[in-house]
C-alpha atoms as a PDB file:
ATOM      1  CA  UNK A   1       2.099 -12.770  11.854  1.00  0.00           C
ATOM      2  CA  UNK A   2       3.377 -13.955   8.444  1.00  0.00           C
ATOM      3  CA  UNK A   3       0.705 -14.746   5.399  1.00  0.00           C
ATOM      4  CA  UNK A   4       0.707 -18.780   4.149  1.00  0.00           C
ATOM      5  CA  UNK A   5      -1.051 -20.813   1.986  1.00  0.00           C
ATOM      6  CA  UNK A   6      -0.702 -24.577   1.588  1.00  0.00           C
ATOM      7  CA  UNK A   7      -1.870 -25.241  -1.896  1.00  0.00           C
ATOM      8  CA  UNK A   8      -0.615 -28.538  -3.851  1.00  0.00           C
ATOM      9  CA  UNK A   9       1.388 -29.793  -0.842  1.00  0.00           C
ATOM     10  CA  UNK A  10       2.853 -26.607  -0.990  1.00  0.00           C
ATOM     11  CA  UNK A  11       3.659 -23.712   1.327  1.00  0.00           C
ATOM     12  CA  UNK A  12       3.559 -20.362   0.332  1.00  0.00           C
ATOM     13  CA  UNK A  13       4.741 -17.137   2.472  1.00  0.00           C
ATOM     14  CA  UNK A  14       5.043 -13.182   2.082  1.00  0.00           C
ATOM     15  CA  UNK A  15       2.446 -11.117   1.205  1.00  0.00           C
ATOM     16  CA  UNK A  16       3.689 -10.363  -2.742  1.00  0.00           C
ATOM     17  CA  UNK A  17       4.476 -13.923  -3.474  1.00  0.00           C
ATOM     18  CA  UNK A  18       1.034 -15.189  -2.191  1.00  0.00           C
ATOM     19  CA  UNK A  19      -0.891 -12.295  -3.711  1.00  0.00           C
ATOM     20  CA  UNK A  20       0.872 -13.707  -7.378  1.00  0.00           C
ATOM     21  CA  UNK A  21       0.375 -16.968  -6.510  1.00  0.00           C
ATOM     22  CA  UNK A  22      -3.092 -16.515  -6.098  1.00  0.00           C
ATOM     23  CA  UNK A  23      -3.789 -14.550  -8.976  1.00  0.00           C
ATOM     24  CA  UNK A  24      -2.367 -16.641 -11.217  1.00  0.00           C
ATOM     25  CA  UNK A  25      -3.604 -20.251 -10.065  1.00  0.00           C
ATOM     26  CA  UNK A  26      -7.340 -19.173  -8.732  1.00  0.00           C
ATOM     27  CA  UNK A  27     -10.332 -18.057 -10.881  1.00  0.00           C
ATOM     28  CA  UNK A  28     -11.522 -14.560 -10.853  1.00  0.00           C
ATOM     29  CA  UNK A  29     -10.826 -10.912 -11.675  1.00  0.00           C
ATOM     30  CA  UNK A  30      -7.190 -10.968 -12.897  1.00  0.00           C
ATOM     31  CA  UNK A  31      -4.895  -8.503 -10.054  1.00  0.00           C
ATOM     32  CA  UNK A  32      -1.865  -9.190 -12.247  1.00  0.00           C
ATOM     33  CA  UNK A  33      -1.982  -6.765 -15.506  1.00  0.00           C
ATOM     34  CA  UNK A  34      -1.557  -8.574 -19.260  1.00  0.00           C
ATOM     35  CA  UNK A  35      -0.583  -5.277 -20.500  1.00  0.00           C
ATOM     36  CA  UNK A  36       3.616  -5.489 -20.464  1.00  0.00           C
ATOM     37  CA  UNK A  37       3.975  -1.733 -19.565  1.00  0.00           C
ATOM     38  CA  UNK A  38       1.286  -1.944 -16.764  1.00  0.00           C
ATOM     39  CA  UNK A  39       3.348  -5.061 -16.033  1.00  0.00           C
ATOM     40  CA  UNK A  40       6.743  -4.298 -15.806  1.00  0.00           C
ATOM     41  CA  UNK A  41       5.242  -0.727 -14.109  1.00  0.00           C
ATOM     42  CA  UNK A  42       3.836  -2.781 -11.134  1.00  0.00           C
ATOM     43  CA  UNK A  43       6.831  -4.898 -10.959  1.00  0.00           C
ATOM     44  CA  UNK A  44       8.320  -1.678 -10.391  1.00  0.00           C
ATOM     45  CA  UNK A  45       6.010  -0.691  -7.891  1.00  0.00           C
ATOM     46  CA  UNK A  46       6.447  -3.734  -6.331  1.00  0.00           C
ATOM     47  CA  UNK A  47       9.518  -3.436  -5.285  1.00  0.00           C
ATOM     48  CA  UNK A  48       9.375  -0.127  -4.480  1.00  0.00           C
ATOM     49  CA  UNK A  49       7.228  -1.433  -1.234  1.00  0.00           C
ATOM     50  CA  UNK A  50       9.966  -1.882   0.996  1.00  0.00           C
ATOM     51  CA  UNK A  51      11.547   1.414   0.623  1.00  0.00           C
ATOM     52  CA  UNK A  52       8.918   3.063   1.087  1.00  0.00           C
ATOM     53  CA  UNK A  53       7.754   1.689   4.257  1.00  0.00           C
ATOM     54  CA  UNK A  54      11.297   2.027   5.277  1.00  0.00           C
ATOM     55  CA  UNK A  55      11.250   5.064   4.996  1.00  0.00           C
ATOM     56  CA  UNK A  56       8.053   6.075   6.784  1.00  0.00           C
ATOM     57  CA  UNK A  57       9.040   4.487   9.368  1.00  0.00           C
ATOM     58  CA  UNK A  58      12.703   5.872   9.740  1.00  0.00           C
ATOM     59  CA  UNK A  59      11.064   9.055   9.451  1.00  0.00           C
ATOM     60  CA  UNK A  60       8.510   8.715  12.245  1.00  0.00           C
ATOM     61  CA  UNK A  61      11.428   8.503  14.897  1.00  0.00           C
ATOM     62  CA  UNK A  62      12.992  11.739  13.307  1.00  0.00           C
ATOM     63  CA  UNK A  63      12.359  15.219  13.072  1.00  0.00           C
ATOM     64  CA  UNK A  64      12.672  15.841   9.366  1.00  0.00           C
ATOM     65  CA  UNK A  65       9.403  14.911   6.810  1.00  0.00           C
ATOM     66  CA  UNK A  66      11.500  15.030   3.512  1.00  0.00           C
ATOM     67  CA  UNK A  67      12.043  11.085   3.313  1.00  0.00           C
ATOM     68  CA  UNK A  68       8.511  10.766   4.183  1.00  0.00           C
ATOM     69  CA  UNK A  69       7.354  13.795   1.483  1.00  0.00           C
ATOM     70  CA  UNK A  70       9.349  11.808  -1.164  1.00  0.00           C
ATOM     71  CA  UNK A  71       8.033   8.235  -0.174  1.00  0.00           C
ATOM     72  CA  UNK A  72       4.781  10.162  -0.804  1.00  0.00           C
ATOM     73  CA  UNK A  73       5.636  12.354  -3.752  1.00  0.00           C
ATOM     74  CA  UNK A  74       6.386   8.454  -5.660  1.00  0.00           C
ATOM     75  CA  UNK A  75       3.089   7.321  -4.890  1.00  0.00           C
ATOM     76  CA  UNK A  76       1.351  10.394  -5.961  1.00  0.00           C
ATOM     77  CA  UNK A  77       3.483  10.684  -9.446  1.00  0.00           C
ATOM     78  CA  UNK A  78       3.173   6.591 -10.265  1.00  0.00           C
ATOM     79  CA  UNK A  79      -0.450   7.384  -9.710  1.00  0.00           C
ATOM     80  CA  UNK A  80      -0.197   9.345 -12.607  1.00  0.00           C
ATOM     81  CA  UNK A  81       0.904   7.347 -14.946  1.00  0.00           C
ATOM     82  CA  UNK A  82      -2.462   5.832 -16.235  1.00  0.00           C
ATOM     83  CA  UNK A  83      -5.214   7.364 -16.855  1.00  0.00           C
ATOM     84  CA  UNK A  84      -7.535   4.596 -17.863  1.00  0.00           C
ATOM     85  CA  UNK A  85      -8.626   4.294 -13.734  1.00  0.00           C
ATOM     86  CA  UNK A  86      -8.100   5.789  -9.731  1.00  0.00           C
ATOM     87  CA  UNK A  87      -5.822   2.969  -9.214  1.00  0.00           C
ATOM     88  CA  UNK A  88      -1.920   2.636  -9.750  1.00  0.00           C
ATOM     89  CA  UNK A  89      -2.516   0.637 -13.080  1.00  0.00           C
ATOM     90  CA  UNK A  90      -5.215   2.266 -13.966  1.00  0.00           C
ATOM     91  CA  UNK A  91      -7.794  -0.541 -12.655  1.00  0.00           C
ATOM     92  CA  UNK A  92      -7.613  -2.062  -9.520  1.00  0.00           C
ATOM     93  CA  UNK A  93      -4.941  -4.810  -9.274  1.00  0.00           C
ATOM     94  CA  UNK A  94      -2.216  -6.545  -7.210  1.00  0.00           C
ATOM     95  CA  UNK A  95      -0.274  -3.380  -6.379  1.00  0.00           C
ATOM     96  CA  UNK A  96      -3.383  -1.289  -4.992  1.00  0.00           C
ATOM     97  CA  UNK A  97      -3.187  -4.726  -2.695  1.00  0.00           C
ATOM     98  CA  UNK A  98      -0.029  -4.315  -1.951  1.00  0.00           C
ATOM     99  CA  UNK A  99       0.196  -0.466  -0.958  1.00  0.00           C
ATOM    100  CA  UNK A 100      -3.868  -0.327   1.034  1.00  0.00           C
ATOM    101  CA  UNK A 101      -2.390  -1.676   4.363  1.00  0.00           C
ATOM    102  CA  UNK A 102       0.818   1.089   3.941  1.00  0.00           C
ATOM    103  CA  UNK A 103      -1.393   4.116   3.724  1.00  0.00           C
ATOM    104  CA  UNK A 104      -4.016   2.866   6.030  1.00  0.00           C
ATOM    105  CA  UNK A 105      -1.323   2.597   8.893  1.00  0.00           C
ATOM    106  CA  UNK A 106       0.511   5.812   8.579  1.00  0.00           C
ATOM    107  CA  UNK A 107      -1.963   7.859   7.652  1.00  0.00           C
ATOM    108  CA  UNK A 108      -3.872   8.368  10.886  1.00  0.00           C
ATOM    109  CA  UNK A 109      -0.006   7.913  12.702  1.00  0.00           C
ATOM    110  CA  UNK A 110       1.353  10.483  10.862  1.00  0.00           C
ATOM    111  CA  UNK A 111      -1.665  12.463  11.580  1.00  0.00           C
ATOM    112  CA  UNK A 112      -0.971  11.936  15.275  1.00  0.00           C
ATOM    113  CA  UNK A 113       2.356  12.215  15.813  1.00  0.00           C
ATOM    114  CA  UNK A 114       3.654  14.440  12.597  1.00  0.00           C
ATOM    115  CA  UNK A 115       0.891  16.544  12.072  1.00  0.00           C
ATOM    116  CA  UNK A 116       1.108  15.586   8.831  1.00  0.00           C
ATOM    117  CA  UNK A 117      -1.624  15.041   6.168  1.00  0.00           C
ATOM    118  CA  UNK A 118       0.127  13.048   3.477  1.00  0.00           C
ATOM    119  CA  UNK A 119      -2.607  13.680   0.994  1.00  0.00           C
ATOM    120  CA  UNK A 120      -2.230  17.425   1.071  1.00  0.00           C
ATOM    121  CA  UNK A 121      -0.758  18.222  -2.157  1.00  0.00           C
ATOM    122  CA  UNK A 122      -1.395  15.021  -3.759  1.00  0.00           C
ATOM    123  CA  UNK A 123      -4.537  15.052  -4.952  1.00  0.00           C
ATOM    124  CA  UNK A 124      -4.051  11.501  -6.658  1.00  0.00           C
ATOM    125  CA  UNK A 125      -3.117   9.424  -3.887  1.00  0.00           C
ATOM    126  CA  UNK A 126      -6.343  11.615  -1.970  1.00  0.00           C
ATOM    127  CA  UNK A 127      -8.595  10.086  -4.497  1.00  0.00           C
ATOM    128  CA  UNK A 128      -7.138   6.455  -4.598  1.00  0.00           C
ATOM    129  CA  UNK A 129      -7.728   6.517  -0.762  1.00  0.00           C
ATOM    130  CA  UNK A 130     -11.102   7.581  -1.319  1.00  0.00           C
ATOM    131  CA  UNK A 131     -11.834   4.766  -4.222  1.00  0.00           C
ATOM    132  CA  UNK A 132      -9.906   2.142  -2.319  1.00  0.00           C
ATOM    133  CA  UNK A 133     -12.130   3.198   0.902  1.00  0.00           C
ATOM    134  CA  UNK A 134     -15.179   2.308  -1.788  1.00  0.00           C
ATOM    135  CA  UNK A 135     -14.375  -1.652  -2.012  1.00  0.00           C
ATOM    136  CA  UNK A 136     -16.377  -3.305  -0.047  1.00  0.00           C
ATOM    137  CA  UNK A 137     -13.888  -6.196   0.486  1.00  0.00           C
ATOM    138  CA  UNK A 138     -11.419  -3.621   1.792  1.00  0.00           C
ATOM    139  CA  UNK A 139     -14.035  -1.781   3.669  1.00  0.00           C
ATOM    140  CA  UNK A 140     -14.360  -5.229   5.799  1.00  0.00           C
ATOM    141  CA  UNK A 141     -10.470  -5.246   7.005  1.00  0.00           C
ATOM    142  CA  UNK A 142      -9.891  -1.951   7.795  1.00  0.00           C
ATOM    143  CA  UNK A 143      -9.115  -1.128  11.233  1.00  0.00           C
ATOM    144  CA  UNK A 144     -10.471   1.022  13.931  1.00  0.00           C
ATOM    145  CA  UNK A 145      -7.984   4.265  13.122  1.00  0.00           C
ATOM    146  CA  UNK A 146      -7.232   4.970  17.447  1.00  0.00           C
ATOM    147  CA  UNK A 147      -6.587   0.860  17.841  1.00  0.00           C
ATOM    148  CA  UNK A 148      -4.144   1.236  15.331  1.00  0.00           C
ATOM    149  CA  UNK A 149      -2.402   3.997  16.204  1.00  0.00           C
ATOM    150  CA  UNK A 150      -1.545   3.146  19.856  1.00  0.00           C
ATOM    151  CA  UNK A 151      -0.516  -0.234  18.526  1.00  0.00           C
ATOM    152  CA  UNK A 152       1.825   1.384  15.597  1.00  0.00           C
ATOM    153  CA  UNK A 153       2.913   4.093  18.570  1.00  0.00           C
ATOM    154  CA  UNK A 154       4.156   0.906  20.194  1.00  0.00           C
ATOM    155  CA  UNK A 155       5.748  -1.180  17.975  1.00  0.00           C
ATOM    156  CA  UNK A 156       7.195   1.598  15.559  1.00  0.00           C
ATOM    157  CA  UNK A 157       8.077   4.319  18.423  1.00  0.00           C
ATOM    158  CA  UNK A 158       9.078   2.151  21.582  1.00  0.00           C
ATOM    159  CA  UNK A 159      12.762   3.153  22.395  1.00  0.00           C
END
C-alpha cells in the first residue's frame, strides 16, 4: 500500500513527499523546522531513511548484527545532536514521523528472531521510543507487536 493525497487536482505519493506537502500547505503545528541547521540536519536524516531500513533488513536474513549496530549507533548519535527536546530535532517534527514506523517494526522482530534489544546501549533512542510511545496520535496506529511480527517474518524472511 502506497500513501496519496489528491489536493488541488493533484496527486501526491511517498511517505516523505506527502509528509512535506502537508506540512507546508495545511494549518497546524509546523513538522518542518525554520531553524536552517535543524533543517538541513533533517534533510540529512531524511535521506538517511532508506539506508537504514536497508540495512535492517539485509541484516535480518544474516548472521552478523554490525550493519544493524551501526544503522542503530546513527540514530542514537543524531539523537544527540539537540538538546532543546527527546526528539531528533529537538521537538517533535517530520523526521520523528518518518523514523516511528522503522523502530516500531524491527524492534519486537529483532527481538524475536536476533535476540537483539536495539536500545541496549543507546539510551537516547530508549527514551525517544518511550516519548514517541507518549503521543497519543501515535499511540492510536501502533500495532499489536505478535501481528506484526509474523507478518514482517513473512514478508522480510520468506525464502
Amino acid at each position: 500500500m502506497v500513501p496519496s493525497l489528491e489536493h488541488n487536482n493533484e496527486v501526491r505519493g511517498e511517505s516523505l513527499d506527502l509528509i512535506k506537502y502537508i506540512d507546508s500547505h495545511f494549518e497546524g503545528p509546523a513538522l518542518y523546522p525554520d531553524d536552517p541547521n535543524k533543517r538541513q540536519f533533517a534533510e540529512e536524516l531524511l535521506s538517511y531513511t532508506e539506508t537504514f531500513n536497508k540495512a535492517v533488513i539485509f541484516s535480518l536474513k544474516g548472521d552478523s548484527l554490525e550493519e544493524i549496530s551501526a544503522a542503530f549507533d546513527y540514530l542514537e548519535t543524531a539523537l544527540s545532536k539537540f538538546n532543546d527536546g527527546p526528539f531528533f530535532l529537538g521537538q517533535f517534527s517530520l523526521v520523528d514521523i518518518a523514523y516511528a514506523p522503522f523502530v516500531e517494526q524491527f524492534h519486537p522482530l529483532l527481538l524475536d528472531v536476533k535476540k537483539c534489544d536495539f536500545t541496549s546501549g543507546r539510551p537516547r533512542l530508549a527514551s525517544w521510543i518511550e516519548e514517541m510511545d507518549e503521543i497519543e496520535a501515535y499511540k492510536q496506529t501502533k500495532r499489536d507487536p505478535e501481528k506484526l511480527v509474523a507478518f514482517l517474518k513473512w514478508r522480510f524472511m520468506a525464502n
